[in-house]
Protein backbone atom coordinates (compact mmCIF):
# COMPACT_ATOMS: atom_id res chain seq x y z
CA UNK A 1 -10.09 -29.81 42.10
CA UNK A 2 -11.56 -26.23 41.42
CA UNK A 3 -8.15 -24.52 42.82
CA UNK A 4 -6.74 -26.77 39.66
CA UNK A 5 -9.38 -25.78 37.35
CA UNK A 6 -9.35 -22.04 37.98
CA UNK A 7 -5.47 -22.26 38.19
CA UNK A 8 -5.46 -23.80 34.76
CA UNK A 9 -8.17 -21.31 33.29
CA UNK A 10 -5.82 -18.28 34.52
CA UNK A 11 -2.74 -20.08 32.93
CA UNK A 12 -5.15 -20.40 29.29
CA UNK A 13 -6.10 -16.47 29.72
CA UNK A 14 -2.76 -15.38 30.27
CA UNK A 15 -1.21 -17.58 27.08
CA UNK A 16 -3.97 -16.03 24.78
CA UNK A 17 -3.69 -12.54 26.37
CA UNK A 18 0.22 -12.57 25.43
CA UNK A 19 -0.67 -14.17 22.13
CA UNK A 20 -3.36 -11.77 21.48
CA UNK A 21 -1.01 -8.36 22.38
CA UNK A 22 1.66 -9.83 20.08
CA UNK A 23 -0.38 -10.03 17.39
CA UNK A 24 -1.39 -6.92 17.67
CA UNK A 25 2.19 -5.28 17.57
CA UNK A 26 3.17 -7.42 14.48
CA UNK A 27 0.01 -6.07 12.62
CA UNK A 28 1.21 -2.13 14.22
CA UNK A 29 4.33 -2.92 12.60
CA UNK A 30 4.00 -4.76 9.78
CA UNK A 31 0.61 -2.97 8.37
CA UNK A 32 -1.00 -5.98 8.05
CA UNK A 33 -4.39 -5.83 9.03
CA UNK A 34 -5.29 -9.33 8.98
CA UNK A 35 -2.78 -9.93 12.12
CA UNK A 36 -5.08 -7.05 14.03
CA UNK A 37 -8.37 -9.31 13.43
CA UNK A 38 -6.08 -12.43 14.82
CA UNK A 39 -5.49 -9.99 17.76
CA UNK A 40 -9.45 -9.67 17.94
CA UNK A 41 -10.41 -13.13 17.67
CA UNK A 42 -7.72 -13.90 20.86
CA UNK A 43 -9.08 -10.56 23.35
CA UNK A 44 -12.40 -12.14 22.05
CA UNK A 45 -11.28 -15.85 23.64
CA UNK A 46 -9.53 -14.27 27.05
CA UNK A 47 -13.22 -12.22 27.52
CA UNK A 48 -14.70 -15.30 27.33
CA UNK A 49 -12.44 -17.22 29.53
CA UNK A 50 -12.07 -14.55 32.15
CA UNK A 51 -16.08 -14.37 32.34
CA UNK A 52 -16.27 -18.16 33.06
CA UNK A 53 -13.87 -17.28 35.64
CA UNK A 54 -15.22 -14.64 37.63
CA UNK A 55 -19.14 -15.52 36.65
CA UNK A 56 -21.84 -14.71 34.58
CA UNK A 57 -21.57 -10.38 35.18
CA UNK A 58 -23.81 -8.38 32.85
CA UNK A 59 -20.10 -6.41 32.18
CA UNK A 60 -18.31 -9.10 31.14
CA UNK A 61 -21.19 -10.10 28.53
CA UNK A 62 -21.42 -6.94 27.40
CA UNK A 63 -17.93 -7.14 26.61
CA UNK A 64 -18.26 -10.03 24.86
CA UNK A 65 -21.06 -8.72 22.83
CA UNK A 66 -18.65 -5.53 21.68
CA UNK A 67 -15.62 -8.03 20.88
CA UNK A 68 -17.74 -10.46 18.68
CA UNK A 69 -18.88 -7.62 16.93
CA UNK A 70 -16.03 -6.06 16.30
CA UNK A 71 -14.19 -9.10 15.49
CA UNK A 72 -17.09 -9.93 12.89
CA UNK A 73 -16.57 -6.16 11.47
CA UNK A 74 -13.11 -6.77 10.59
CA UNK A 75 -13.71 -10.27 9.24
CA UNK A 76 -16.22 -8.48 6.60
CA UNK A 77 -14.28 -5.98 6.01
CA UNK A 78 -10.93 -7.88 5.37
CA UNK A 79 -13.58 -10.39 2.94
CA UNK A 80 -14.07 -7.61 0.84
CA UNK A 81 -12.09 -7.57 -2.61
CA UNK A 82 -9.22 -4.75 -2.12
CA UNK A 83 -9.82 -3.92 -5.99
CA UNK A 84 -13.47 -3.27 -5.85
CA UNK A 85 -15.64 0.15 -6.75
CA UNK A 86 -14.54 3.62 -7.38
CA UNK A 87 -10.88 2.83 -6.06
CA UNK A 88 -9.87 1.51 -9.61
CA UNK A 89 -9.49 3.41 -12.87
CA UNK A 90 -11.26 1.82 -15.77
CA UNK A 91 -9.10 3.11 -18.13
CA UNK A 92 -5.97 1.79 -16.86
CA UNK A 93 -7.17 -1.36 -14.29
CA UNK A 94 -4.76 0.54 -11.88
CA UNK A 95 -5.78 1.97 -8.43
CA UNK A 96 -7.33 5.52 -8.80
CA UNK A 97 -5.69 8.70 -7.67
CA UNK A 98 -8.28 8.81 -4.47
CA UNK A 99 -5.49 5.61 -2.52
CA UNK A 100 -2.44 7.45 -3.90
CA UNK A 101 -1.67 9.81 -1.21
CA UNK A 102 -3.18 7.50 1.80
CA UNK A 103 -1.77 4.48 0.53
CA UNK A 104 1.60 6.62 0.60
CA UNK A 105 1.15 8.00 4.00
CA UNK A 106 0.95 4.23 5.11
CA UNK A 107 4.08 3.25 3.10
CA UNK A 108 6.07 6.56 4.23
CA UNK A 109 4.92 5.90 7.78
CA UNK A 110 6.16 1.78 8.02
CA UNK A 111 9.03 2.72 6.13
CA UNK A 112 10.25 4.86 8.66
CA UNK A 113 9.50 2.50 11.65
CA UNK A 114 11.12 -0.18 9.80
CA UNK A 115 14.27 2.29 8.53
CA UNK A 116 13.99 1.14 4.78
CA UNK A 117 13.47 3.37 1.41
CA UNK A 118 10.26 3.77 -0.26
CA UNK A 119 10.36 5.16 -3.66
CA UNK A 120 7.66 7.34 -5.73
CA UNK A 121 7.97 6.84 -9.76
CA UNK A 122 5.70 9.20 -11.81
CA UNK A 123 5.54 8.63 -15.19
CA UNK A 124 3.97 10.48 -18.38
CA UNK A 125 3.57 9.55 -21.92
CA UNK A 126 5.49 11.96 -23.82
CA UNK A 127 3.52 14.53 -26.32
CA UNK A 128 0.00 12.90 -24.64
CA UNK A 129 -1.62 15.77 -25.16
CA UNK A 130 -1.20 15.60 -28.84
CA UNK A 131 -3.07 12.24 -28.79
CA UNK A 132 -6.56 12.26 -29.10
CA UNK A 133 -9.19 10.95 -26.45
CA UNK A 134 -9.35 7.64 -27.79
CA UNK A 135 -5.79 7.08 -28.69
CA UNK A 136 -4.64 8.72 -25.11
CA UNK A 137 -6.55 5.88 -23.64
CA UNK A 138 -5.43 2.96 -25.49
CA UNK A 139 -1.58 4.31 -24.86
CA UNK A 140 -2.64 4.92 -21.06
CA UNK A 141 -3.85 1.03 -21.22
CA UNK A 142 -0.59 -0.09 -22.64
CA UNK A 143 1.63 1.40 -20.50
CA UNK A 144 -0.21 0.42 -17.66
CA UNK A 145 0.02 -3.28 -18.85
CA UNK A 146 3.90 -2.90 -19.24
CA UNK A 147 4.24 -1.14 -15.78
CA UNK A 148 2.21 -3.99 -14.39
CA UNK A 149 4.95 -6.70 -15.37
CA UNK A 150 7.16 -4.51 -13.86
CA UNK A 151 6.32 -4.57 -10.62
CA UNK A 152 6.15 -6.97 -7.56
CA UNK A 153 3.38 -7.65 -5.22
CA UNK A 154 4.33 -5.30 -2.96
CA UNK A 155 4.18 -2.19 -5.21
CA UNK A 156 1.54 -0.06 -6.38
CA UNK A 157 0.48 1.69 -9.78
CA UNK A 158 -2.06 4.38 -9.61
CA UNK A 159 -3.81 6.53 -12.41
CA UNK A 160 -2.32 9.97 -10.19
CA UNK A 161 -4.44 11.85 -12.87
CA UNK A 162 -5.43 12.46 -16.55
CA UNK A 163 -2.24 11.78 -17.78
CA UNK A 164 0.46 10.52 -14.97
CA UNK A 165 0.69 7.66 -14.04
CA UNK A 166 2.32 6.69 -10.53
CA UNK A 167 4.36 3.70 -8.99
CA UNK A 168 4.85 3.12 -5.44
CA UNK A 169 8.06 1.34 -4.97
CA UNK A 170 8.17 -0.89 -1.37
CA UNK A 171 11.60 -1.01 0.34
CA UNK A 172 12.98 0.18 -2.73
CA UNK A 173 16.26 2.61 -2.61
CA UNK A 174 16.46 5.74 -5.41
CA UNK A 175 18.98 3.48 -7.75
CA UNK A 176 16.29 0.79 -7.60
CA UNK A 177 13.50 2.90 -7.92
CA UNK A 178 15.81 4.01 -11.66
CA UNK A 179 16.33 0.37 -12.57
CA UNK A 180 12.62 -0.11 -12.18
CA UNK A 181 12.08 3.08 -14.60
CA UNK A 182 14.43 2.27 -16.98
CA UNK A 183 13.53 -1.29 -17.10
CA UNK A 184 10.18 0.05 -17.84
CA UNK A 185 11.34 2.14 -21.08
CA UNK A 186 13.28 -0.87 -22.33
CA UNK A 187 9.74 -2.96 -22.01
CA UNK A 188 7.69 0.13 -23.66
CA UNK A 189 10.53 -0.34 -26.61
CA UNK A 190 10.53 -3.74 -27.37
CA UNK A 191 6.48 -4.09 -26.93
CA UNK A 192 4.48 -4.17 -29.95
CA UNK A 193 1.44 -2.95 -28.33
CA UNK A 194 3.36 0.25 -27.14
CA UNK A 195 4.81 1.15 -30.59
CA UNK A 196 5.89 4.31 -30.62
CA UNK A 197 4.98 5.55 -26.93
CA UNK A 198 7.94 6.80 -24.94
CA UNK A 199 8.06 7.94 -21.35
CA UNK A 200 9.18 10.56 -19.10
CA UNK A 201 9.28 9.59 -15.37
CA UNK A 202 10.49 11.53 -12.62
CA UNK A 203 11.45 9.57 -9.31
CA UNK A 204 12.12 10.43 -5.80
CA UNK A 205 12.81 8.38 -2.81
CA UNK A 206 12.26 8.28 1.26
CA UNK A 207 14.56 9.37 3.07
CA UNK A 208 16.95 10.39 0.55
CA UNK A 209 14.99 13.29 -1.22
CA UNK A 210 11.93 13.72 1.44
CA UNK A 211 11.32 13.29 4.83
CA UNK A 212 7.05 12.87 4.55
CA UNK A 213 4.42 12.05 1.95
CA UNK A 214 3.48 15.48 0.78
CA UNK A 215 7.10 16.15 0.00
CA UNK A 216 7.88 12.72 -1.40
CA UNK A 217 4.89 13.60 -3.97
CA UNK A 218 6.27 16.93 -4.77
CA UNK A 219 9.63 16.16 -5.59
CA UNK A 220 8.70 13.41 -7.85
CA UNK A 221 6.87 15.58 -9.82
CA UNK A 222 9.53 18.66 -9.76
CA UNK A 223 12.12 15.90 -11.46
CA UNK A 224 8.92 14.74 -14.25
CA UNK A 225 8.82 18.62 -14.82
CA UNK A 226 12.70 18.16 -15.53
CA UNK A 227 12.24 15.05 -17.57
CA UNK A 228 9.88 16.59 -19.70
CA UNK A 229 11.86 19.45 -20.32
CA UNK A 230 14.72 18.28 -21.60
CA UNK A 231 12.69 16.11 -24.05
CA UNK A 232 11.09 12.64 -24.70
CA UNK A 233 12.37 9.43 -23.30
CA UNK A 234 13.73 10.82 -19.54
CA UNK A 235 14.04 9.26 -16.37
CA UNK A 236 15.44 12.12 -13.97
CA UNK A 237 16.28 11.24 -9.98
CA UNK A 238 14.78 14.01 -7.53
CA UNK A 239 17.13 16.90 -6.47
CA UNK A 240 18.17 17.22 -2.93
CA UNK A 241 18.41 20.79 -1.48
């Protein structure tokens, strides 16, 4: 009866050890951090089962101990609202330029294990700096509420700094990433809230125009430089050497 017993614990500790490790790859690939603390909560189970196996060892509870905790870290720290403190603007409501370039390293990095675009949009209002303080906010605010409906889940709109504004485009190939602009400039014109504000916006897409996150960054703004140049109302695609 305890060969069955044991036999039947060792067949429950392998079935959550397998479940636990695939959890754990899905969350690795998919960025999903919530799989990662379903990966916890299963090492947690197998700890416990494989101590009631082998006995009551000071090791194994210590390991215990460590998993709970850890397992309880991630649970408060998933709990916690992803829109809270400093990391939104309160101009805009958008994320603030401090996530930009990490949330884009994450992007950049799961877009290349997954082998699928990811597209940077930077936008400014043209002839901001004509506005005053006041009226550069309330234009920021408007745009940012039109950019909003503009986007899905997925993406992200950051205040990238005084006057840019920035869209992080998942999965999204450079023609997309241009539909998504222009889209945006036909909203801005047919918004009464957004009367007279027109935008340039400079886009540039992974892998077509940049191979990392630093250079995705930089040739969005070279091709808002080019926007803004040629005068208002632009949407120009990033250059490729």
């Amino acid at each position: 009866m305890k060969t069955v017993v044991n036999r039947q614990r060792f067949n429950l500790l392998i079935l959550i050890g397998v479940l636990g490790l695939a959890s754990g790859v899905a969350g690795q690939i998919t960025s999903w951090p919530e799989l990662s603390l379903v990966a916890g909560v299963f090492a947690m189970l197998a700890a416990m089962i494989g101590a009631a196996q082998v006995g009551p060892h000071t090791a194994a509870v210590a390991d215990i101990d460590q998993l709970s905790s850890e397992v309880k870290r991630l649970s408060e720290t998933r709990s916690e609202p992803v829109l809270s403190g400093s990391g939104v603007d309160p101009i805009t409501g958008l994320l603030d330029s401090s996530l930009l370039e990490p949330l884009l390293l994450q992007r950049v990095a799961a877009a290349r294990r997954q082998l699928h675009p990811v597209s940077l949009v930077l936008l400014r209002i043209d002839e901001i700096d004509r506005l005053s303080t006041k009226d550069r906010e309330n234009a920021l605010g408007a745009l940012s509420g039109v950019l909003i409906q503009t986007l899905r889940e997925a993406d992200g709109a950051f205040r990238a700094d005084d006057i840019t504004i920035a869209a992080l485009l998942e999965n999204t190939s450079e023609s997309g990433a241009v539909w998504a602009a222009e889209r945006l400039r036909g909203l801005l014109h047919s918004s009464p809230a957004c009367a007279g504000i027109t935008v340039s916006a400079g886009v540039a897409c992974y892998p077509s125009h940049a191979l990392d996150a630093d250079e995705l960054i930089l040739r969005a703004a070279h091709a808002l430089d080019d926007a803004m140049e040629r005068g208002r109302d632009h949407v120009i695609v990033a250059q490729v050497d």
